[in-house]
PDB file of N, CA and C in Angstrom:
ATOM      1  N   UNK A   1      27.525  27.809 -47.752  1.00  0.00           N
ATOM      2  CA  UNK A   1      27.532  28.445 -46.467  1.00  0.00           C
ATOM      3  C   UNK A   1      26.189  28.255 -45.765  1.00  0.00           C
ATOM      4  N   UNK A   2      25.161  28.793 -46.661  1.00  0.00           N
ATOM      5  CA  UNK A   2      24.148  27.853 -46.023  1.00  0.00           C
ATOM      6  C   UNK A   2      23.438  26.870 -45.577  1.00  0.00           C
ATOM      7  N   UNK A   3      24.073  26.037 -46.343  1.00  0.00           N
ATOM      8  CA  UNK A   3      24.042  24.127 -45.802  1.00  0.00           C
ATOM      9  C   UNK A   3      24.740  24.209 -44.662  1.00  0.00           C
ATOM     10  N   UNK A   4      25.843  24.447 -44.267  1.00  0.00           N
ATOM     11  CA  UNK A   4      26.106  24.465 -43.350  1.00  0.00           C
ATOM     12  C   UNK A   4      26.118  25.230 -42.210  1.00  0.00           C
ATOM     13  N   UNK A   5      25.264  26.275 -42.235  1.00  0.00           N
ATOM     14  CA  UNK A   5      24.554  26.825 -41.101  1.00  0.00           C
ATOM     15  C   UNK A   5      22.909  25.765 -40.726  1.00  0.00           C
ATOM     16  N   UNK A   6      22.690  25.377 -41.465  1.00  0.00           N
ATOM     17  CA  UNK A   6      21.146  24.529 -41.693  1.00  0.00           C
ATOM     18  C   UNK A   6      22.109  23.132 -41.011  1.00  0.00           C
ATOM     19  N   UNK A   7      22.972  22.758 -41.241  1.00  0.00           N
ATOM     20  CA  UNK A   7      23.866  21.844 -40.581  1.00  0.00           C
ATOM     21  C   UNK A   7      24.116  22.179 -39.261  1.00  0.00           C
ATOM     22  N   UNK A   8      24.744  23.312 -38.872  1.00  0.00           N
ATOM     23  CA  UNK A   8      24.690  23.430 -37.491  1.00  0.00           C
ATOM     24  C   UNK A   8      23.948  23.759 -36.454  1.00  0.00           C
ATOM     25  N   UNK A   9      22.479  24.260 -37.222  1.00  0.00           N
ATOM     26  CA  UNK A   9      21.127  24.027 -36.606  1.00  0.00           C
ATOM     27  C   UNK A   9      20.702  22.923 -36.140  1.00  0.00           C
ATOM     28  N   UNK A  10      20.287  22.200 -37.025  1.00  0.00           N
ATOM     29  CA  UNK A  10      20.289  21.128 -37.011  1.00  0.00           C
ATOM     30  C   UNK A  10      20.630  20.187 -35.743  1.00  0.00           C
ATOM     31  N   UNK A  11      22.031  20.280 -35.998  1.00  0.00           N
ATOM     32  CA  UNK A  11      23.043  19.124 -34.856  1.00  0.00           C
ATOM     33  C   UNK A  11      22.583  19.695 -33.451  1.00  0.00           C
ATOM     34  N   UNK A  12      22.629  21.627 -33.628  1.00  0.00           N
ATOM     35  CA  UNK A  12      22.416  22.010 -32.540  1.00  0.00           C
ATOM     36  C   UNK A  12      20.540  21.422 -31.402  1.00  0.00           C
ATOM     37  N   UNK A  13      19.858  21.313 -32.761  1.00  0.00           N
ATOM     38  CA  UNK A  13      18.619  21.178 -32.032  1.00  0.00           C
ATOM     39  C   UNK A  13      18.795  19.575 -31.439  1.00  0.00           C
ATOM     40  N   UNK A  14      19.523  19.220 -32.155  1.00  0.00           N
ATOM     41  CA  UNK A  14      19.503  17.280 -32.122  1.00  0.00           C
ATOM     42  C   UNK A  14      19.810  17.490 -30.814  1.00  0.00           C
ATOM     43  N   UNK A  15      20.681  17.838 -30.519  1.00  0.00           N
ATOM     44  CA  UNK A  15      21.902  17.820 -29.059  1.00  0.00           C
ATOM     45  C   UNK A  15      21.022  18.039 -27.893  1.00  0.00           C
ATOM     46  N   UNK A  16      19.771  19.149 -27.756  1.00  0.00           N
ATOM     47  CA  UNK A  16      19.570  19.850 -27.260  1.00  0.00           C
ATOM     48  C   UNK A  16      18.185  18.656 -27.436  1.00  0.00           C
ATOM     49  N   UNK A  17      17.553  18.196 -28.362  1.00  0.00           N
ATOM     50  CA  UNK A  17      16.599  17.135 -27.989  1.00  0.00           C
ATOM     51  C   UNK A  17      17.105  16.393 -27.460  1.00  0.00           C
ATOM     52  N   UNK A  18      18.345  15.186 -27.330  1.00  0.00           N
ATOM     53  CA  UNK A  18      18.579  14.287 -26.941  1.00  0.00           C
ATOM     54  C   UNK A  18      18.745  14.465 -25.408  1.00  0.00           C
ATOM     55  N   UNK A  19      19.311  16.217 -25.043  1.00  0.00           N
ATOM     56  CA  UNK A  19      19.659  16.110 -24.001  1.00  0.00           C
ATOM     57  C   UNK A  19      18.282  16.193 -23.037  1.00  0.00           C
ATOM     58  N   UNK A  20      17.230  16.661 -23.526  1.00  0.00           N
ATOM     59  CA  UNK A  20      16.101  17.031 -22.745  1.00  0.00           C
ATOM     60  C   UNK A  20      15.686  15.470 -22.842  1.00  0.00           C
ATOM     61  N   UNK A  21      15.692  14.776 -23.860  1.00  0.00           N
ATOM     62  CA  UNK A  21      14.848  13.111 -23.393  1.00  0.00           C
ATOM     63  C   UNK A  21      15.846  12.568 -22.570  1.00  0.00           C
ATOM     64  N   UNK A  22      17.208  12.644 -22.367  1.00  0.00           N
ATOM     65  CA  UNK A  22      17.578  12.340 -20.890  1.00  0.00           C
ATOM     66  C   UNK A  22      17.524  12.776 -19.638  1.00  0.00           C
ATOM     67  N   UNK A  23      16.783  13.478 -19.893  1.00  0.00           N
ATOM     68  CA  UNK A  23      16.488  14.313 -18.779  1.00  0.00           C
ATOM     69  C   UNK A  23      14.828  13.749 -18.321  1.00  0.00           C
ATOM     70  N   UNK A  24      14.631  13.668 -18.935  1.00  0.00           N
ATOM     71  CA  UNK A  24      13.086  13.423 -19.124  1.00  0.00           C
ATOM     72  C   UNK A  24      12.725  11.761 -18.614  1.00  0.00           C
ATOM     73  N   UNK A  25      14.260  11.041 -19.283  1.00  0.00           N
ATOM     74  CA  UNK A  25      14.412   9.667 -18.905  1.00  0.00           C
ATOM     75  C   UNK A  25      14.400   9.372 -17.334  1.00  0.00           C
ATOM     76  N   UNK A  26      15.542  10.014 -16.974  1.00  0.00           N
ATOM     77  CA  UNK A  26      15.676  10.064 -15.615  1.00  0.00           C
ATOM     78  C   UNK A  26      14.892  10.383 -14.479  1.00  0.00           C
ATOM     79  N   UNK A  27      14.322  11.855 -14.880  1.00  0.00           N
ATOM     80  CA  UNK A  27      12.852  11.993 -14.138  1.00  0.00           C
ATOM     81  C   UNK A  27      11.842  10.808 -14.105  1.00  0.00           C
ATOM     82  N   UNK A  28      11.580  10.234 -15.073  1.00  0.00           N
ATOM     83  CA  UNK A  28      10.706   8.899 -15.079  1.00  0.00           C
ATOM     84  C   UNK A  28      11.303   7.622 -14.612  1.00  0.00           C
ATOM     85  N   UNK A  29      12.473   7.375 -14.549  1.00  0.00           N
ATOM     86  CA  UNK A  29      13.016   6.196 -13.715  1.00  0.00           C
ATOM     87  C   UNK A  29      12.700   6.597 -12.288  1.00  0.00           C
ATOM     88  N   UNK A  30      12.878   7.686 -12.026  1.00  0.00           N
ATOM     89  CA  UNK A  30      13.066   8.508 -10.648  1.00  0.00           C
ATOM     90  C   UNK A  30      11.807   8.058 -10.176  1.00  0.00           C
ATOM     91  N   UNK A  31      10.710   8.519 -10.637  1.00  0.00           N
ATOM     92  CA  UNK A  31       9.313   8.215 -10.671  1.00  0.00           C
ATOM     93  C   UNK A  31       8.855   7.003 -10.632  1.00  0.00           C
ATOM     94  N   UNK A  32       9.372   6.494 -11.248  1.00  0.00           N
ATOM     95  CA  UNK A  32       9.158   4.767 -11.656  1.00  0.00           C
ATOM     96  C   UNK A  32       9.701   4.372 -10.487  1.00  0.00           C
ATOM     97  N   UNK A  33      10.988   4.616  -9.791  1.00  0.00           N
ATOM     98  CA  UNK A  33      11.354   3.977  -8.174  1.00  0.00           C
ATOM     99  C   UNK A  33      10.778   4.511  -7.194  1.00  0.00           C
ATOM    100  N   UNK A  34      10.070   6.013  -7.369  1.00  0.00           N
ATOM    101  CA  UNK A  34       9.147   6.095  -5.955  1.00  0.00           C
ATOM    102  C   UNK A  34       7.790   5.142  -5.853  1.00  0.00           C
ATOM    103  N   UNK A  35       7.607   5.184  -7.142  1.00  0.00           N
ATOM    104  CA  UNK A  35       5.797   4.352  -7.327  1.00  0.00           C
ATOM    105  C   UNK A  35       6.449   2.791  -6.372  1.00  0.00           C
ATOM    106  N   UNK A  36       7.625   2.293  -7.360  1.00  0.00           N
ATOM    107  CA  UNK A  36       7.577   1.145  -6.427  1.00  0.00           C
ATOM    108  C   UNK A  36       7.576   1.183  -5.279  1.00  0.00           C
ATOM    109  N   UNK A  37       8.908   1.992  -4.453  1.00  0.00           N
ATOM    110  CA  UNK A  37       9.117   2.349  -3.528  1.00  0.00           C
ATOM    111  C   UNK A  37       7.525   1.906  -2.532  1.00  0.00           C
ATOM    112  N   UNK A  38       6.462   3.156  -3.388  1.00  0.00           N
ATOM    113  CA  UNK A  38       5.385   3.304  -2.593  1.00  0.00           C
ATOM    114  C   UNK A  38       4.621   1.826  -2.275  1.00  0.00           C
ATOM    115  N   UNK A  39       4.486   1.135  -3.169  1.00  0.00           N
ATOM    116  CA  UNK A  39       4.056  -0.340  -3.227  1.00  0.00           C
ATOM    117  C   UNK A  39       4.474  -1.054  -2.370  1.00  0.00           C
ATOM    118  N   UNK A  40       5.692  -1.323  -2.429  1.00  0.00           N
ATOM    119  CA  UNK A  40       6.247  -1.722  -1.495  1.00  0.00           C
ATOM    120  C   UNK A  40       5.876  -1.408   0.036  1.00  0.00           C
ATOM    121  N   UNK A  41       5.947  -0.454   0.368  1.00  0.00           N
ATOM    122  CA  UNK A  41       5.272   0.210   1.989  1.00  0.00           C
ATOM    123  C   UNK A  41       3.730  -0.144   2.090  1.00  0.00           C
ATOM    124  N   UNK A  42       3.006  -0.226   1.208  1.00  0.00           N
ATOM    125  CA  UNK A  42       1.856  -0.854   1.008  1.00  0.00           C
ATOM    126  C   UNK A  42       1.536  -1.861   1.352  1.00  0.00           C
ATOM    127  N   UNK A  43       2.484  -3.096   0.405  1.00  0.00           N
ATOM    128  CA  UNK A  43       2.212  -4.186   0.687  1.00  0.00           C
ATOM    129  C   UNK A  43       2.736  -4.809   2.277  1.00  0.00           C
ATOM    130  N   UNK A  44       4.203  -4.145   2.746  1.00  0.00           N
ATOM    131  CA  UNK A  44       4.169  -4.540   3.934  1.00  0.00           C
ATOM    132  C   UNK A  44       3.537  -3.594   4.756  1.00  0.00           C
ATOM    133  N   UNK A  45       2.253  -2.562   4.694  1.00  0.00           N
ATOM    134  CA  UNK A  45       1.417  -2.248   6.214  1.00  0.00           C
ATOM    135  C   UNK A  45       0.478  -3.257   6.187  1.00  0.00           C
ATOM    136  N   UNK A  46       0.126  -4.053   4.886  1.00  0.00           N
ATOM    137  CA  UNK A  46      -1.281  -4.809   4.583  1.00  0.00           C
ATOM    138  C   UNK A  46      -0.963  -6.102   5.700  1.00  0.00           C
ATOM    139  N   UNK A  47       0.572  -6.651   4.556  1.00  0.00           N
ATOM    140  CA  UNK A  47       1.134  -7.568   5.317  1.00  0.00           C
ATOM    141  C   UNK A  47       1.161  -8.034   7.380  1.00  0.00           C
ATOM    142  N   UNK A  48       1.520  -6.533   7.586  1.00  0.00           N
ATOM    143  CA  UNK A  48       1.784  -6.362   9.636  1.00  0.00           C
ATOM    144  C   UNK A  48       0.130  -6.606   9.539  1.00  0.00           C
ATOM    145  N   UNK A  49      -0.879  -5.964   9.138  1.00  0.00           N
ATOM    146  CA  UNK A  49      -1.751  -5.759   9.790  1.00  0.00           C
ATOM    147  C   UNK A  49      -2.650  -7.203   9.641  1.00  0.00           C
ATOM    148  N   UNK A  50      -2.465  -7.477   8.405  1.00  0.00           N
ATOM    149  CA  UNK A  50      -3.169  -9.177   8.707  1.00  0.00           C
ATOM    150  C   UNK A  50      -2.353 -10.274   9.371  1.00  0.00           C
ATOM    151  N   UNK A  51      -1.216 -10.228   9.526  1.00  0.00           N
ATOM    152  CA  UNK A  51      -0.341 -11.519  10.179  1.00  0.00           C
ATOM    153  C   UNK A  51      -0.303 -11.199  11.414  1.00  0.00           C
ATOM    154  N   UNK A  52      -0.122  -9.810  11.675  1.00  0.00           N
ATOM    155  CA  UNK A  52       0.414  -9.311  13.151  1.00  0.00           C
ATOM    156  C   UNK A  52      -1.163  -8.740  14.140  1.00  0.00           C
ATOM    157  N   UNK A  53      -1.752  -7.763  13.838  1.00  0.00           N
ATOM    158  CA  UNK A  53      -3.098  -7.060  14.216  1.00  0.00           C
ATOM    159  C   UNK A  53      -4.065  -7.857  13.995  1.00  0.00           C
ATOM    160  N   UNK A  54      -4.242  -8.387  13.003  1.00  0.00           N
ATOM    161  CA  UNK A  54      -5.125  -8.527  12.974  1.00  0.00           C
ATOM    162  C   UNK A  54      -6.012 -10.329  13.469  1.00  0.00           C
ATOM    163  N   UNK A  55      -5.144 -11.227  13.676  1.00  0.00           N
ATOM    164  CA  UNK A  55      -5.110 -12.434  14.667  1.00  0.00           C
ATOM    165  C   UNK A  55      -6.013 -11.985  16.052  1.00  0.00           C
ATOM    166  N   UNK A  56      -4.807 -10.720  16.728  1.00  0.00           N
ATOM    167  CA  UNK A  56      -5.369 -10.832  17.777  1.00  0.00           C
ATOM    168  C   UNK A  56      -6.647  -9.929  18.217  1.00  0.00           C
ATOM    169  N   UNK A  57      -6.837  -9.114  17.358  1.00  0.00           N
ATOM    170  CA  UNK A  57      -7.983  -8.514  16.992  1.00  0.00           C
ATOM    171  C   UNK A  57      -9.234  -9.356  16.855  1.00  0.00           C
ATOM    172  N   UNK A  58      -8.877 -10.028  15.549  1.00  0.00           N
ATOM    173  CA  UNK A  58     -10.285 -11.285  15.803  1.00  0.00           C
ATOM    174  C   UNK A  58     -10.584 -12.139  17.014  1.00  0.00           C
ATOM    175  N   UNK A  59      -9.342 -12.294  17.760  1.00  0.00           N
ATOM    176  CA  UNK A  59      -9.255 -13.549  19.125  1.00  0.00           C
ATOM    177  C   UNK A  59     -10.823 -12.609  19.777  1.00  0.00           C
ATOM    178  N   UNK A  60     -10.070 -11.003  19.811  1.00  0.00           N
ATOM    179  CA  UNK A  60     -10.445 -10.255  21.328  1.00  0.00           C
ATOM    180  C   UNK A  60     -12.481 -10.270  20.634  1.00  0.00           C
ATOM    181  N   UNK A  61     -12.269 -10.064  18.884  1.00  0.00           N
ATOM    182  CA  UNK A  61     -13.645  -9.968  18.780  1.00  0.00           C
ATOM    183  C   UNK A  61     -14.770 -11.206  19.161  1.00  0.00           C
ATOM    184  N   UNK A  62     -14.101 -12.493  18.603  1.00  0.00           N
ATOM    185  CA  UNK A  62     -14.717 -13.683  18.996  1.00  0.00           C
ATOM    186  C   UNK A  62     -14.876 -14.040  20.461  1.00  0.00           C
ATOM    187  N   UNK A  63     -14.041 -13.688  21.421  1.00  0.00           N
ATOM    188  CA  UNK A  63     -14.148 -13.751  23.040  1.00  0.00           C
ATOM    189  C   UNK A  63     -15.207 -12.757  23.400  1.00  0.00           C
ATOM    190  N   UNK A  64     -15.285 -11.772  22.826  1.00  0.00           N
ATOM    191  CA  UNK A  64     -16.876 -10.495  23.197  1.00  0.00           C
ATOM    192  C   UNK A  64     -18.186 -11.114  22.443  1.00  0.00           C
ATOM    193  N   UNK A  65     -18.346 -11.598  21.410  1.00  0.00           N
ATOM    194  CA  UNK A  65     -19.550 -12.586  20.797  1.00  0.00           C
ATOM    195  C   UNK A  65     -19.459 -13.351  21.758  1.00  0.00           C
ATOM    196  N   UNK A  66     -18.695 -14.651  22.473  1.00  0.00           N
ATOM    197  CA  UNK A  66     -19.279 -15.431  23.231  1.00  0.00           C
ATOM    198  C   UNK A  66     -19.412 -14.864  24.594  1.00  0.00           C
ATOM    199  N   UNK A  67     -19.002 -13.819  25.501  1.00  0.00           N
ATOM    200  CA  UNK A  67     -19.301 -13.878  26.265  1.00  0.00           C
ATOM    201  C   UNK A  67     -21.058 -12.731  25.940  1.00  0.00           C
ATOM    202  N   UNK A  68     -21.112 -12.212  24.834  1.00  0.00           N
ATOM    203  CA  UNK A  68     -22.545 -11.605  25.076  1.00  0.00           C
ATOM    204  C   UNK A  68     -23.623 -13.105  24.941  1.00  0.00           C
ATOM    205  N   UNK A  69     -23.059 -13.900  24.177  1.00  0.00           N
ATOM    206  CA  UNK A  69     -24.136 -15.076  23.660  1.00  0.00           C
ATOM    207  C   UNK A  69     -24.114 -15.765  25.436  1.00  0.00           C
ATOM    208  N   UNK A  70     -23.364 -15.654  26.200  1.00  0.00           N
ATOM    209  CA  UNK A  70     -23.029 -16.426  27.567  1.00  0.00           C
ATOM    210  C   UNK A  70     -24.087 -15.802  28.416  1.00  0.00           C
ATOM    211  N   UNK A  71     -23.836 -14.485  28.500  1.00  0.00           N
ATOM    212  CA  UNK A  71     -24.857 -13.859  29.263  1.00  0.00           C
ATOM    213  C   UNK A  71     -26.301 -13.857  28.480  1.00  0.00           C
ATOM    214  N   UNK A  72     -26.762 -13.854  27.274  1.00  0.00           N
ATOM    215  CA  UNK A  72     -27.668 -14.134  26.755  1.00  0.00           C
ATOM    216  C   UNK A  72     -28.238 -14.870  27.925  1.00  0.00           C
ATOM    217  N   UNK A  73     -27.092 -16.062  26.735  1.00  0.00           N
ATOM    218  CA  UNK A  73     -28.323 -17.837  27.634  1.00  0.00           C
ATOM    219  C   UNK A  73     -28.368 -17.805  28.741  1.00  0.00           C
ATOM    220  N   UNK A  74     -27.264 -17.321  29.785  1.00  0.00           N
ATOM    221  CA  UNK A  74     -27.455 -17.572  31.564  1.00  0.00           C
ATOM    222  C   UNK A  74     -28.830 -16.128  32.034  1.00  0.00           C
ATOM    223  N   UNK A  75     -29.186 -15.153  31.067  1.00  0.00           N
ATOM    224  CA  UNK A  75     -30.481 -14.546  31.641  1.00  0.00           C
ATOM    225  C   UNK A  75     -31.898 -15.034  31.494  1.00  0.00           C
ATOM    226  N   UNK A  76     -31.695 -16.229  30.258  1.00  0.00           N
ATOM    227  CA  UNK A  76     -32.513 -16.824  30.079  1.00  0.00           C
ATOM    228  C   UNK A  76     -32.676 -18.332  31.084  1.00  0.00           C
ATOM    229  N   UNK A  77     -31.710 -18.831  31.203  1.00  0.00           N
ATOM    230  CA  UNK A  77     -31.505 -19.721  31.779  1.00  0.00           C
ATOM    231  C   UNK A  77     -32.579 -20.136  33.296  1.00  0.00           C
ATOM    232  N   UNK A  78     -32.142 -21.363  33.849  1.00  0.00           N
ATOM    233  CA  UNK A  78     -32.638 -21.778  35.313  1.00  0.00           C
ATOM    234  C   UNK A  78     -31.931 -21.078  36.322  1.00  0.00           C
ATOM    235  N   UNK A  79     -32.001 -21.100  37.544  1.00  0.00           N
ATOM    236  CA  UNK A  79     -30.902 -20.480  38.426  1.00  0.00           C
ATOM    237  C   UNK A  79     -29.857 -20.988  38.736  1.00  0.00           C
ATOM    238  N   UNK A  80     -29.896 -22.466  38.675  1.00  0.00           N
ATOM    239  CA  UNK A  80     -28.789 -23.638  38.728  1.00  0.00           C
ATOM    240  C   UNK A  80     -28.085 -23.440  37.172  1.00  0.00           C
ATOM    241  N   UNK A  81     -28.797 -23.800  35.862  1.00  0.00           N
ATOM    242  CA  UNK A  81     -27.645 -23.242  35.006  1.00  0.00           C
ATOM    243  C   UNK A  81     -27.434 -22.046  35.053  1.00  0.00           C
ATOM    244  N   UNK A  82     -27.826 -21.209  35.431  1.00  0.00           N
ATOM    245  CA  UNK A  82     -27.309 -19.826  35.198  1.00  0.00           C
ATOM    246  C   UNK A  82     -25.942 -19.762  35.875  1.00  0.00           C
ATOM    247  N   UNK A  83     -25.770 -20.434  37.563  1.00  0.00           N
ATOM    248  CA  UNK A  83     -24.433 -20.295  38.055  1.00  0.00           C
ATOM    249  C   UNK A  83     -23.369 -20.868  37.163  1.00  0.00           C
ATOM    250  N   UNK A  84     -23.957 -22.413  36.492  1.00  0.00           N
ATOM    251  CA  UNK A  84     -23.029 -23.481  35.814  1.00  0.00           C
ATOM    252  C   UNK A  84     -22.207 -21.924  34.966  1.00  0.00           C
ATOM    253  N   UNK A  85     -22.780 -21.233  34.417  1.00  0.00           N
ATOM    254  CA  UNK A  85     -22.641 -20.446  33.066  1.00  0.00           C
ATOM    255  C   UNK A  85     -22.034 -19.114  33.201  1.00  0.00           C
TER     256      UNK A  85
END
């Protein structure tokens, strides 16, 4: 009689572990698809912002370097290059 109360302990705890590591499983897949999830949104803001922003961003920065280097040289300049410039 007592083996088999120690028997139905037993099975009972088994049941009751197995069911909590599926539980436990699922929470971590769950987890495991937001992380990607999150990566994913990551890699495409990186993506927009260097293919898309960031082109014309550099255009607008490189057009403000030459026109300060423009006015530079034309304050330094002659009065004839200065108009050329």
């Amino acid at each position: 009689m007592l083996l088999a109360v120690a028997a139905l302990v037993a099975t009972i705890v088994t049941l009751v572990a197995v069911n909590a590591s599926g539980d436990s499983s699922d929470a971590w897949q769950s987890a495991l698809r937001a992380d990607v999830a999150r990566g994913v949104g990551a890699v495409e803001d990186i993506r927009y912002v260097y293919e898309v922003e960031a082109p014309a961003a550099f255009g607008i920065a490189s057009m403000e370097i030459q026109a300060e280097e423009y006015r530079r040289a034309a304050s330094s300049a002659s009065p004839v290059a200065r108009a050329a410039l």
